[in-house]
C-alpha atoms as a PDB file:
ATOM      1  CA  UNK A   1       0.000   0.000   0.000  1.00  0.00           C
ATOM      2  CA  UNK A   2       1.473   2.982  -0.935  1.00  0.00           C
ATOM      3  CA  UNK A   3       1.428   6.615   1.531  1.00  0.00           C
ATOM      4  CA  UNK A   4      -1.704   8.039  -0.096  1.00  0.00           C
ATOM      5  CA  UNK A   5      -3.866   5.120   0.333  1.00  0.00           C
ATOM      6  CA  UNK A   6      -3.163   5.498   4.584  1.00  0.00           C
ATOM      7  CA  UNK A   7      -6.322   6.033   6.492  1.00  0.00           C
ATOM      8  CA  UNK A   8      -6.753   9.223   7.769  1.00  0.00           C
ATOM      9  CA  UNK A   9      -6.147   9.539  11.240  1.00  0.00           C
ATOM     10  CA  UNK A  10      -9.172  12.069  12.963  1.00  0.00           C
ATOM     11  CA  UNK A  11      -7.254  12.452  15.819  1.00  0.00           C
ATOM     12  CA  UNK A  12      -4.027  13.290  14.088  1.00  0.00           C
ATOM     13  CA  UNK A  13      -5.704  15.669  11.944  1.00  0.00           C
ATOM     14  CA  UNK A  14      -7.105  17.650  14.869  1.00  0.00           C
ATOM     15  CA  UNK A  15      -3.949  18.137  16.604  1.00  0.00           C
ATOM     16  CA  UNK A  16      -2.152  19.447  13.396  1.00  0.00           C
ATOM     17  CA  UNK A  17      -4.780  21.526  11.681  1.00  0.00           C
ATOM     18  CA  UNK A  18      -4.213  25.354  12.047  1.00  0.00           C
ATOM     19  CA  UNK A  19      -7.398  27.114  12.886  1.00  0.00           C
ATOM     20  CA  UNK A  20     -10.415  27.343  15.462  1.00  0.00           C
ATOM     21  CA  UNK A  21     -12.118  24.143  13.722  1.00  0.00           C
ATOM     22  CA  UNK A  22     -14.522  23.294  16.159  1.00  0.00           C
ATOM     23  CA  UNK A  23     -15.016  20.201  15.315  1.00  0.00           C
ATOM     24  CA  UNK A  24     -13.066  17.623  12.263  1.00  0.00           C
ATOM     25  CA  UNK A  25     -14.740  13.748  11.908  1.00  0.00           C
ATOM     26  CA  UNK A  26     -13.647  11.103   8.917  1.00  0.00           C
ATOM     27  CA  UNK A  27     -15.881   8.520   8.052  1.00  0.00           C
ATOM     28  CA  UNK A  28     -15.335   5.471   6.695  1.00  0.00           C
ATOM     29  CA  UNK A  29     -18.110   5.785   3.606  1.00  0.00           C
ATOM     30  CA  UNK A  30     -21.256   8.586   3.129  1.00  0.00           C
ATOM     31  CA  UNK A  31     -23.134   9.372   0.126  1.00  0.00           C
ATOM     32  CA  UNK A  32     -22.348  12.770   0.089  1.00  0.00           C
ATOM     33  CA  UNK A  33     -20.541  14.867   3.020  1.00  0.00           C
ATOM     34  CA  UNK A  34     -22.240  17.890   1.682  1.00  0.00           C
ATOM     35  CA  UNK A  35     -25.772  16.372   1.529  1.00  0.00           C
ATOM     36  CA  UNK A  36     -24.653  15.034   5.920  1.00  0.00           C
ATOM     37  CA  UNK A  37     -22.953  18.339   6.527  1.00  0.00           C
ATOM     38  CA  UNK A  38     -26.037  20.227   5.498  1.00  0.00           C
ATOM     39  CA  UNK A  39     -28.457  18.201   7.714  1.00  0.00           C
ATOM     40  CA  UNK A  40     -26.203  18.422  10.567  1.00  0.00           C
ATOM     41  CA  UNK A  41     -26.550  22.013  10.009  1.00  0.00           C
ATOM     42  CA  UNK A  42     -30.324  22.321  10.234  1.00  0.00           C
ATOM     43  CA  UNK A  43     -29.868  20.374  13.559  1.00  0.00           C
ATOM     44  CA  UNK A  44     -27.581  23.093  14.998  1.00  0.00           C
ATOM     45  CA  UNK A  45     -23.992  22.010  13.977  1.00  0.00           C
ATOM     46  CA  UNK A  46     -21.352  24.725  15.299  1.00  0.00           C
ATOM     47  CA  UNK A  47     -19.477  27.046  12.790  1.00  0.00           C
ATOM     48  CA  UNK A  48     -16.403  25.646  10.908  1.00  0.00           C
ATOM     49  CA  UNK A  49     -17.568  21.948  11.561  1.00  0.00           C
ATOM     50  CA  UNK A  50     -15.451  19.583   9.285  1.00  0.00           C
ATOM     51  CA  UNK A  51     -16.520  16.602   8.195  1.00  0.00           C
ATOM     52  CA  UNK A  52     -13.753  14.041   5.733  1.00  0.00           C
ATOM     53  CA  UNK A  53     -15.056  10.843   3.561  1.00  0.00           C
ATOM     54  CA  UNK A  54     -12.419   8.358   2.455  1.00  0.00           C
ATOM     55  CA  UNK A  55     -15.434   6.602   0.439  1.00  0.00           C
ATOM     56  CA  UNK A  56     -18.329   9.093  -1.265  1.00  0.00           C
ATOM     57  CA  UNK A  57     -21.129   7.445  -3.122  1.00  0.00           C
ATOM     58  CA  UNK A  58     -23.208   9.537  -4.463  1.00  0.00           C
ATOM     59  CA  UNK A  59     -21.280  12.916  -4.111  1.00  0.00           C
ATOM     60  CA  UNK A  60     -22.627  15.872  -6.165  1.00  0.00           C
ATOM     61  CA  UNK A  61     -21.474  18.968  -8.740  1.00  0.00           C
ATOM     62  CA  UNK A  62     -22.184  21.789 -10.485  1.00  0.00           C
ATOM     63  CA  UNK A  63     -25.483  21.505 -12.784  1.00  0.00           C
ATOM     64  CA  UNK A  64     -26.678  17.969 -11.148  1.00  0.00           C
ATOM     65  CA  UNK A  65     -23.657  16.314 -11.717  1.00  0.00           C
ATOM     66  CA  UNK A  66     -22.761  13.521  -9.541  1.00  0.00           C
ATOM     67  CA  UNK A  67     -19.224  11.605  -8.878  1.00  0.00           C
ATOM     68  CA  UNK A  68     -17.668   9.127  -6.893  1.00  0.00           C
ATOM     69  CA  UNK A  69     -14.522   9.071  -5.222  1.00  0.00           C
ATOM     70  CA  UNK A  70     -12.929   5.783  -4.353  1.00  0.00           C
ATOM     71  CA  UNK A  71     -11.302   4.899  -0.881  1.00  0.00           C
ATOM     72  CA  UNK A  72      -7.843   6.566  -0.966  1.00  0.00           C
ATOM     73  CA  UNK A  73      -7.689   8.035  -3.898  1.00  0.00           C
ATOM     74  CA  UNK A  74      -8.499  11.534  -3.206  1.00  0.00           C
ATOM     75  CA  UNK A  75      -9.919  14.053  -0.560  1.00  0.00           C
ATOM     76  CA  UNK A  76     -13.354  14.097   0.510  1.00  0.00           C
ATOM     77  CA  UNK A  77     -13.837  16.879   2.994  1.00  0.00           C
ATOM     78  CA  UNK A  78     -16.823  19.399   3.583  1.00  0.00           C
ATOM     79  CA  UNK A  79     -17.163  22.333   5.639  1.00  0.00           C
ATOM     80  CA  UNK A  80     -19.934  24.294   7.610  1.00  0.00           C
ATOM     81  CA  UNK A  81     -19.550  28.019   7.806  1.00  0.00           C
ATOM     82  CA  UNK A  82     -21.482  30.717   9.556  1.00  0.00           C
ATOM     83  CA  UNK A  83     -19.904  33.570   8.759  1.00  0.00           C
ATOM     84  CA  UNK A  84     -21.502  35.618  11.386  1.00  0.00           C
ATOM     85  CA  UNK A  85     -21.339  39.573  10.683  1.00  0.00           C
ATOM     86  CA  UNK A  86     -21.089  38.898   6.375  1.00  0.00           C
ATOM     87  CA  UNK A  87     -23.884  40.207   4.600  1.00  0.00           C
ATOM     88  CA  UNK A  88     -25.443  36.667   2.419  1.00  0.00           C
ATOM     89  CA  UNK A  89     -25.034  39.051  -0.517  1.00  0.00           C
ATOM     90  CA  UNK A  90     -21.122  38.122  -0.524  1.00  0.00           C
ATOM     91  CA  UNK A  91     -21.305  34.533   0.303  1.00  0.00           C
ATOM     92  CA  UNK A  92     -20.939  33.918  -3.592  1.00  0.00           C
ATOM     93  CA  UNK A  93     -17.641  34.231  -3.017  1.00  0.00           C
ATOM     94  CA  UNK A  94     -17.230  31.297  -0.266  1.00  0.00           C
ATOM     95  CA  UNK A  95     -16.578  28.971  -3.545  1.00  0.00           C
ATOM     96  CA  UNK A  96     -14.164  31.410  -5.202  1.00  0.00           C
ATOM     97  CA  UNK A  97     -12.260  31.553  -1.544  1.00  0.00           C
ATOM     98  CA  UNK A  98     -12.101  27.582  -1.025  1.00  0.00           C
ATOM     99  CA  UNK A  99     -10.820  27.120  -4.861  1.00  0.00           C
ATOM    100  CA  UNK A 100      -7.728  29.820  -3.655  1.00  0.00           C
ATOM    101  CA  UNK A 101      -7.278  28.016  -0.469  1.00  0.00           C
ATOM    102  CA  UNK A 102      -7.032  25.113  -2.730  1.00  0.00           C
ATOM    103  CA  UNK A 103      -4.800  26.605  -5.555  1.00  0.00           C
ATOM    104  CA  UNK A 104      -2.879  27.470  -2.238  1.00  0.00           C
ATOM    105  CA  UNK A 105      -2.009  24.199  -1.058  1.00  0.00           C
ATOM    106  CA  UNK A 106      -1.490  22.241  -4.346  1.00  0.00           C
ATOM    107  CA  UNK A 107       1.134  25.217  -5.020  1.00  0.00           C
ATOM    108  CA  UNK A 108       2.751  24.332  -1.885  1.00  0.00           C
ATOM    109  CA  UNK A 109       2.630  20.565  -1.941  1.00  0.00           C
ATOM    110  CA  UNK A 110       3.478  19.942  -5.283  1.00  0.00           C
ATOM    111  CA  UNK A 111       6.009  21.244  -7.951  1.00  0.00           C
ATOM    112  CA  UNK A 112       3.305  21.404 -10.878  1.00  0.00           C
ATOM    113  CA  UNK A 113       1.880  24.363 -12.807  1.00  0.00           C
ATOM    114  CA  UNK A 114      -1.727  25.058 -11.547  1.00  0.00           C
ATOM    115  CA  UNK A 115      -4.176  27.216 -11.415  1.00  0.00           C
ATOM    116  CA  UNK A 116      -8.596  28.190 -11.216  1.00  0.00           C
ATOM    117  CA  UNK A 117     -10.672  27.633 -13.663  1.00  0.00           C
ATOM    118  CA  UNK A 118     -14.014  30.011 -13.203  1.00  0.00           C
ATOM    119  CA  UNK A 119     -15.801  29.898 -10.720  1.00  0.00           C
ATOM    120  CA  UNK A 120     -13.773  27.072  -8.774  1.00  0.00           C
ATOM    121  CA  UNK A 121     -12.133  24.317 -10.501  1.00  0.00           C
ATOM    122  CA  UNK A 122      -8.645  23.765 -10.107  1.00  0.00           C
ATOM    123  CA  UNK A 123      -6.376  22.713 -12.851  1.00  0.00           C
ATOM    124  CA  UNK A 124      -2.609  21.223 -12.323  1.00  0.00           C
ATOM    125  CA  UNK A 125      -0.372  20.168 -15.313  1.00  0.00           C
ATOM    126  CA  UNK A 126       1.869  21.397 -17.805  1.00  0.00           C
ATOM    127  CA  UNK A 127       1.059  21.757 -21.872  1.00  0.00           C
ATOM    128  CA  UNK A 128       4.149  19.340 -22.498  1.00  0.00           C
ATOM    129  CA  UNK A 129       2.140  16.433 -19.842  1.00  0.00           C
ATOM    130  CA  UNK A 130      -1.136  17.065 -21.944  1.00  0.00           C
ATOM    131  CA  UNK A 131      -3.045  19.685 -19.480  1.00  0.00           C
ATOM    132  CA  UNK A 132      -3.718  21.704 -17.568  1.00  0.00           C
ATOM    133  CA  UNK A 133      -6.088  19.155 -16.356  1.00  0.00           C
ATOM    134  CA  UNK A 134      -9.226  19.547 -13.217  1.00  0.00           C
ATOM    135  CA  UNK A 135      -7.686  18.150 -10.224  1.00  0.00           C
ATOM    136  CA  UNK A 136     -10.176  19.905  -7.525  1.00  0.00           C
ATOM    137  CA  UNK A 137     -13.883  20.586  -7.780  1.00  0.00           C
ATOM    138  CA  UNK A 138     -16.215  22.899  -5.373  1.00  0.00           C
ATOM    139  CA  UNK A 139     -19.525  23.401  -4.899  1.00  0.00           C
ATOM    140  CA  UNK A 140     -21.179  25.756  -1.859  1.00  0.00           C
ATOM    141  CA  UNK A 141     -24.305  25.139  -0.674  1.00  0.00           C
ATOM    142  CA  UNK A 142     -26.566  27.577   1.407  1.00  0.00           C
ATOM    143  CA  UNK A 143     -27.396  24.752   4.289  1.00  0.00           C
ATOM    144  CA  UNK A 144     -29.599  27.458   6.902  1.00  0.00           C
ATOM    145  CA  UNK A 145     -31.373  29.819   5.674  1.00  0.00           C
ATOM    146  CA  UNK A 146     -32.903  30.705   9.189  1.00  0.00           C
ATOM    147  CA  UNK A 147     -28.789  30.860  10.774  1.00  0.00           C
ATOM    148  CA  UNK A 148     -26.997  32.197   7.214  1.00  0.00           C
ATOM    149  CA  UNK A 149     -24.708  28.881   7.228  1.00  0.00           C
ATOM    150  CA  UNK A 150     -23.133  27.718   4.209  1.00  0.00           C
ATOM    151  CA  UNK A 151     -21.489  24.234   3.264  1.00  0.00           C
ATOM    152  CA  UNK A 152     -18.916  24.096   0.920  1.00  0.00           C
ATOM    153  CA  UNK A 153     -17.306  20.592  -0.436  1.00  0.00           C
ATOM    154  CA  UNK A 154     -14.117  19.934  -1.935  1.00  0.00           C
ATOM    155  CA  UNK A 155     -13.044  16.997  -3.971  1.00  0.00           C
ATOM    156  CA  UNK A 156      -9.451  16.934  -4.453  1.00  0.00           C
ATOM    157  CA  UNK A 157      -7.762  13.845  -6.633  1.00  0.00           C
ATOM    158  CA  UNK A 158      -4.295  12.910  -4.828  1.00  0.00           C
ATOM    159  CA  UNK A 159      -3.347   9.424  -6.008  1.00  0.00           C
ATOM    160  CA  UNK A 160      -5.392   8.962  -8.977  1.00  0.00           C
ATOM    161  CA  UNK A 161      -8.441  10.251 -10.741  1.00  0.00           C
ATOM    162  CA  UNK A 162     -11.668   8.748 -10.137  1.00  0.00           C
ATOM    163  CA  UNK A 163     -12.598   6.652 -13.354  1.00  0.00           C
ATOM    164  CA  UNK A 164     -15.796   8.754 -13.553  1.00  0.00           C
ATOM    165  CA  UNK A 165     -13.752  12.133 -14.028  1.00  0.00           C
ATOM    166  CA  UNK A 166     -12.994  11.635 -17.736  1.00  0.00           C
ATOM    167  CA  UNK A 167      -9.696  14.068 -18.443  1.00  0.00           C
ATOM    168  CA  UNK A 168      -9.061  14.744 -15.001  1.00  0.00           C
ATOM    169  CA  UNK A 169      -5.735  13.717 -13.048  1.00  0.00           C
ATOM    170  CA  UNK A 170      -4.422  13.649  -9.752  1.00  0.00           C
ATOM    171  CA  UNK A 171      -1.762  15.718  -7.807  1.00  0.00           C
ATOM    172  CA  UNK A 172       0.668  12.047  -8.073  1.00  0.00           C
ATOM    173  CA  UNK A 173       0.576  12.326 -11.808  1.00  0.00           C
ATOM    174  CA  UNK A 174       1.346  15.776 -12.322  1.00  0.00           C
ATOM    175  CA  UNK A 175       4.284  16.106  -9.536  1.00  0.00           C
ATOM    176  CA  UNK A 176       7.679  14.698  -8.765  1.00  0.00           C
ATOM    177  CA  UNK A 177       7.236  15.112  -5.242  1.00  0.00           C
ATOM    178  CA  UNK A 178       5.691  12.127  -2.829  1.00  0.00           C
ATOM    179  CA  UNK A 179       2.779  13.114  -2.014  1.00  0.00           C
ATOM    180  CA  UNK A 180       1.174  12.514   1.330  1.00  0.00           C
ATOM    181  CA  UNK A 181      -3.212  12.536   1.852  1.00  0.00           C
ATOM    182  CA  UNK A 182      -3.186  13.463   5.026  1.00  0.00           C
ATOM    183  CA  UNK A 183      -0.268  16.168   5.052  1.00  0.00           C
ATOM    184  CA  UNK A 184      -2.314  17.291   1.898  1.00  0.00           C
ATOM    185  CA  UNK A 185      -5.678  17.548   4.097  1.00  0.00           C
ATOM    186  CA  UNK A 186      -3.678  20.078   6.243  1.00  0.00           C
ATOM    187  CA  UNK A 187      -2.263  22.219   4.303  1.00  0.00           C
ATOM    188  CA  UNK A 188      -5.676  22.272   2.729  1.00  0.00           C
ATOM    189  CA  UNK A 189      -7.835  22.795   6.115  1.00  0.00           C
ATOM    190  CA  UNK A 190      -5.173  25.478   7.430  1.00  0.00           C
ATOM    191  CA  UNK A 191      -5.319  27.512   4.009  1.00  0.00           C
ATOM    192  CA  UNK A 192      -8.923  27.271   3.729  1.00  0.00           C
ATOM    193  CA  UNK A 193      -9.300  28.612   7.509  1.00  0.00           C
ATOM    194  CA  UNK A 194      -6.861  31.841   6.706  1.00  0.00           C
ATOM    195  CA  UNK A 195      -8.597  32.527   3.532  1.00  0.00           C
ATOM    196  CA  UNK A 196     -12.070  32.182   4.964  1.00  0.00           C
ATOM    197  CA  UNK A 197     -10.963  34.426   8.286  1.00  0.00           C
ATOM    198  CA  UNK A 198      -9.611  36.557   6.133  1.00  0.00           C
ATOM    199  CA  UNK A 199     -12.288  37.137   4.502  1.00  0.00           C
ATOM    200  CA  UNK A 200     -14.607  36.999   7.437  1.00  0.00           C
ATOM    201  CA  UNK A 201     -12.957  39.486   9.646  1.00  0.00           C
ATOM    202  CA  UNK A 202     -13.405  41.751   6.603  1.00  0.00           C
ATOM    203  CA  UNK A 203     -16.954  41.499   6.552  1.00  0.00           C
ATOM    204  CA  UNK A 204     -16.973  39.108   3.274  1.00  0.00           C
ATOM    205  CA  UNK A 205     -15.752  42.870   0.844  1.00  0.00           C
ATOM    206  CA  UNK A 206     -13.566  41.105  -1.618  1.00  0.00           C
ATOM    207  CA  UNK A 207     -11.502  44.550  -2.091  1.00  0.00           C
ATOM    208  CA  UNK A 208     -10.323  45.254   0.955  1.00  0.00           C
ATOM    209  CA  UNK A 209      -9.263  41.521   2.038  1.00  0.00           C
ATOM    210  CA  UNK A 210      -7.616  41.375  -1.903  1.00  0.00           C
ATOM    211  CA  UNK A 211      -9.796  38.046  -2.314  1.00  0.00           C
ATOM    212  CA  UNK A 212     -10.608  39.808  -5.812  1.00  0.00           C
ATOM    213  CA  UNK A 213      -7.244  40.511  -6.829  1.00  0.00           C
ATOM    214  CA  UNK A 214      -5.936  37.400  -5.886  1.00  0.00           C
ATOM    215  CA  UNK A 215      -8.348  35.180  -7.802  1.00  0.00           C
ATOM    216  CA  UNK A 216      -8.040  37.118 -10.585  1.00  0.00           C
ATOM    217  CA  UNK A 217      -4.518  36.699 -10.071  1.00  0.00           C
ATOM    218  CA  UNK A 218      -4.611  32.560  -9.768  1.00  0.00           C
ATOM    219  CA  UNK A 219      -7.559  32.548 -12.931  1.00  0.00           C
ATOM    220  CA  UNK A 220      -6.359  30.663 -15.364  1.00  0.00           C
ATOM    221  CA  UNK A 221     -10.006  31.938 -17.803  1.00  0.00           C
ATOM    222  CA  UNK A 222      -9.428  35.730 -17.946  1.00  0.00           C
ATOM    223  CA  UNK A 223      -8.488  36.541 -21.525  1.00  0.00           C
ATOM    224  CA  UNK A 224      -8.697  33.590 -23.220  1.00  0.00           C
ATOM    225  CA  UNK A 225     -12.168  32.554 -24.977  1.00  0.00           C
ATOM    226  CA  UNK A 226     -14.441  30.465 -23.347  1.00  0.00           C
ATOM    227  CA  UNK A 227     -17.728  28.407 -24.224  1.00  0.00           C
ATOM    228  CA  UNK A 228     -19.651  28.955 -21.243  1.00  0.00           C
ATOM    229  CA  UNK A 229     -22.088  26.288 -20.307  1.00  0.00           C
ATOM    230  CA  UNK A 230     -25.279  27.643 -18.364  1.00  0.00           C
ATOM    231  CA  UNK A 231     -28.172  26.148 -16.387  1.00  0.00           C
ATOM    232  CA  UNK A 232     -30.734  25.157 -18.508  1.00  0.00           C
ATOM    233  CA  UNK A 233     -29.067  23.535 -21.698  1.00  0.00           C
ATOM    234  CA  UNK A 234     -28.308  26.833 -22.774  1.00  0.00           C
ATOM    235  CA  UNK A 235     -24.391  28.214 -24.077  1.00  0.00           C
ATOM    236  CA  UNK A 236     -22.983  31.433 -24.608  1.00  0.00           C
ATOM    237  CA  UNK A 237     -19.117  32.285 -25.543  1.00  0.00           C
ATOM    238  CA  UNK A 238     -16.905  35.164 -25.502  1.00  0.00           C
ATOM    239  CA  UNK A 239     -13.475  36.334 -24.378  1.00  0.00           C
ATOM    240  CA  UNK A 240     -13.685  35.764 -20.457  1.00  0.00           C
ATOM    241  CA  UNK A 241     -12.486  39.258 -19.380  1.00  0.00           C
ATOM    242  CA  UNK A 242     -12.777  40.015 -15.632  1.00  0.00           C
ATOM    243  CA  UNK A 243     -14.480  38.713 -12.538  1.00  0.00           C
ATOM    244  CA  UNK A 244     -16.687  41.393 -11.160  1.00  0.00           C
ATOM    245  CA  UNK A 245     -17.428  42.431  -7.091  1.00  0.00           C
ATOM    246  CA  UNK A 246     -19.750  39.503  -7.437  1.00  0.00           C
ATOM    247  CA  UNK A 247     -17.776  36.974  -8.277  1.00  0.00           C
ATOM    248  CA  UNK A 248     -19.527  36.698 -11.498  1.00  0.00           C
ATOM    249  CA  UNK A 249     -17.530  36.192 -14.880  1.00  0.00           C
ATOM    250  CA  UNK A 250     -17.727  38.941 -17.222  1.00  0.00           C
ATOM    251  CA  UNK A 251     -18.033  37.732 -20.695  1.00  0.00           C
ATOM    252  CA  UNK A 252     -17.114  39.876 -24.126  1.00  0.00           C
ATOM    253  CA  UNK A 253     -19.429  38.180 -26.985  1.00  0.00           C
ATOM    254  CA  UNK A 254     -18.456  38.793 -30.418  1.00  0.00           C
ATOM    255  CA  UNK A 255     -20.386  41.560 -31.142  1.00  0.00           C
ATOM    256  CA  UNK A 256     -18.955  43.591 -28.286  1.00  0.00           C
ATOM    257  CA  UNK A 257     -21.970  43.158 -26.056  1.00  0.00           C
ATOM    258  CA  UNK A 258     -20.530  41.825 -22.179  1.00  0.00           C
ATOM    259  CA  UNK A 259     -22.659  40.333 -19.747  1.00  0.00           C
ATOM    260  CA  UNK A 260     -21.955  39.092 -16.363  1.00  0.00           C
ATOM    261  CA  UNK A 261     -22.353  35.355 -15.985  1.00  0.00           C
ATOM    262  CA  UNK A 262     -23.093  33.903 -11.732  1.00  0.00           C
ATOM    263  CA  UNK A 263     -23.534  30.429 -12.285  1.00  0.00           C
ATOM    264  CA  UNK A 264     -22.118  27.748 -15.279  1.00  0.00           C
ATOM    265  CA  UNK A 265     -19.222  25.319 -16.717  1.00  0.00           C
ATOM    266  CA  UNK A 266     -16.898  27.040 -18.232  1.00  0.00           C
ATOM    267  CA  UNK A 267     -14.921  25.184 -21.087  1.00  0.00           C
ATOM    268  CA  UNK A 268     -11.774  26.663 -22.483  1.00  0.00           C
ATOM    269  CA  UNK A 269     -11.183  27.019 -26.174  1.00  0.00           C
ATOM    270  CA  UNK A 270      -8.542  27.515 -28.446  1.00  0.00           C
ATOM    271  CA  UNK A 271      -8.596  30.785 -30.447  1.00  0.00           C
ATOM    272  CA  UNK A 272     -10.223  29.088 -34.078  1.00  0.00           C
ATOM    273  CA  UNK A 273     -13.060  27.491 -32.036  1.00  0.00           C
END
């Protein structure tokens, strides 16, 4: 068995995360630690509650998508927030935040190229390897509407790509380092916790705490054309200029016309298509 197919330890991982995580449990197998996570907040669960899958069944995506990750392949984790004293207006930016904390620690753990595709997927790989390539996906989910609490989920490939991820990879393939789940886990929990207090302590205004500028810094979309998948069935593509105050994509069409985009899949295309 190699290092990245170790069971997590919960114990181990509460002693060496960074941050006032009140509480950090692994499980053996779920369906989806979002979908448990977002119960557990309707029954009162405390702020920054962590909860880690090393087997998800029935986990789910952007636009209804669902995917599986496989015991020790990958990272499972969710997270409850209740980012007392931020207006909901600026929790859109909760998934841009965890995709930084994310481009974070694969930039710290690994020796690979990476960086966000809009609104949160992380990409890792080189042109000469055949990527960039998704490695991460996110998805936020408001979880309490009557105590503003939001759940956000991260599935991060380690050893290997789930076998329903066509075209993804995995942080193993792409680096030339060893890398380690667990250490991974941390580095991931203790940048998501000083991106989100960051944020937090600064009310959720994307300006002053330079979450803006440093997405748009890490954004691997802005100026290249995109096709730009919506809900619905529906498609629209342009040159994928900015990210506005909202988080939301601004789009150039071909006739000069922009238009902010807050929700889709954005797929990146090569300047004839």
């Amino acid at each position: 068995m190699n290092r990245t197919a170790q069971p997590l330890d919960a114990g181990a991982l509460r002693a060496a995360c960074v941050g006032p995580w009140n509480r950090l449990d692994v499980v053996e197998r779920t369906g989806s630690t979002n979908a448990d996570l977002m119960a557990a907040a309707l029954a009162g669960a405390p702020d920054r509650t962590v909860l880690v899958a090393e087997h998800q069944e029935a986990g789910r995506g952007r636009l209804a998508r669902s995917w599986v990750s496989p015991p020790g392949s990958g990272l499972t984790v969710s997270v409850l927030f209740r980012p007392v004293g931020v207006s909901p207006s600026r929790f859109s930016w909760l998934p841009l935040l965890a995709g930084l904390a994310a481009l974070d620690t694969v930039r710290t753990v690994t020796d690979a190229p990476a960086g966000l595709k809009w609104p949160n997927d992380l990409l890792v790989g080189s042109a000469d390897r055949g990527g960039p390539r998704k490695v991460a996906g996110i998805l936020a989910e408001v979880a309490d509407p009557a105590r503003p609490a939001v759940v956000v989920g991260i599935g991060l490939n380690v050893d290997s790509a789930p076998s329903d991820q066509p075209g993804a990879t995995s942080l193993a393939a792409e680096s030339d380092r060893e890398i380690d789940r667990a250490a991974v886990l941390v580095e991931l929990l203790t940048r998501l916790w000083a991106r989100e207090e960051q944020w937090r302590t600064g009310r959720g205004d994307p300006e002053s705490t330079r979450l803006r500028a440093d997405y748009r810094a890490g954004c691997l979309s802005l100026g290249s054309p995109v096709r730009v998948e919506l809900p619905g069935g529906t498609s629209v593509s342009g040159i994928a200029e900015d990210v506005d105050g909202d988080g939301r994509l601004l789009l150039l069409d071909a006739a000069g016309h922009r238009r902010a985009v807050a929700a889709g899949d954005v797929v990146h295309l090569r300047p004839a298509e």
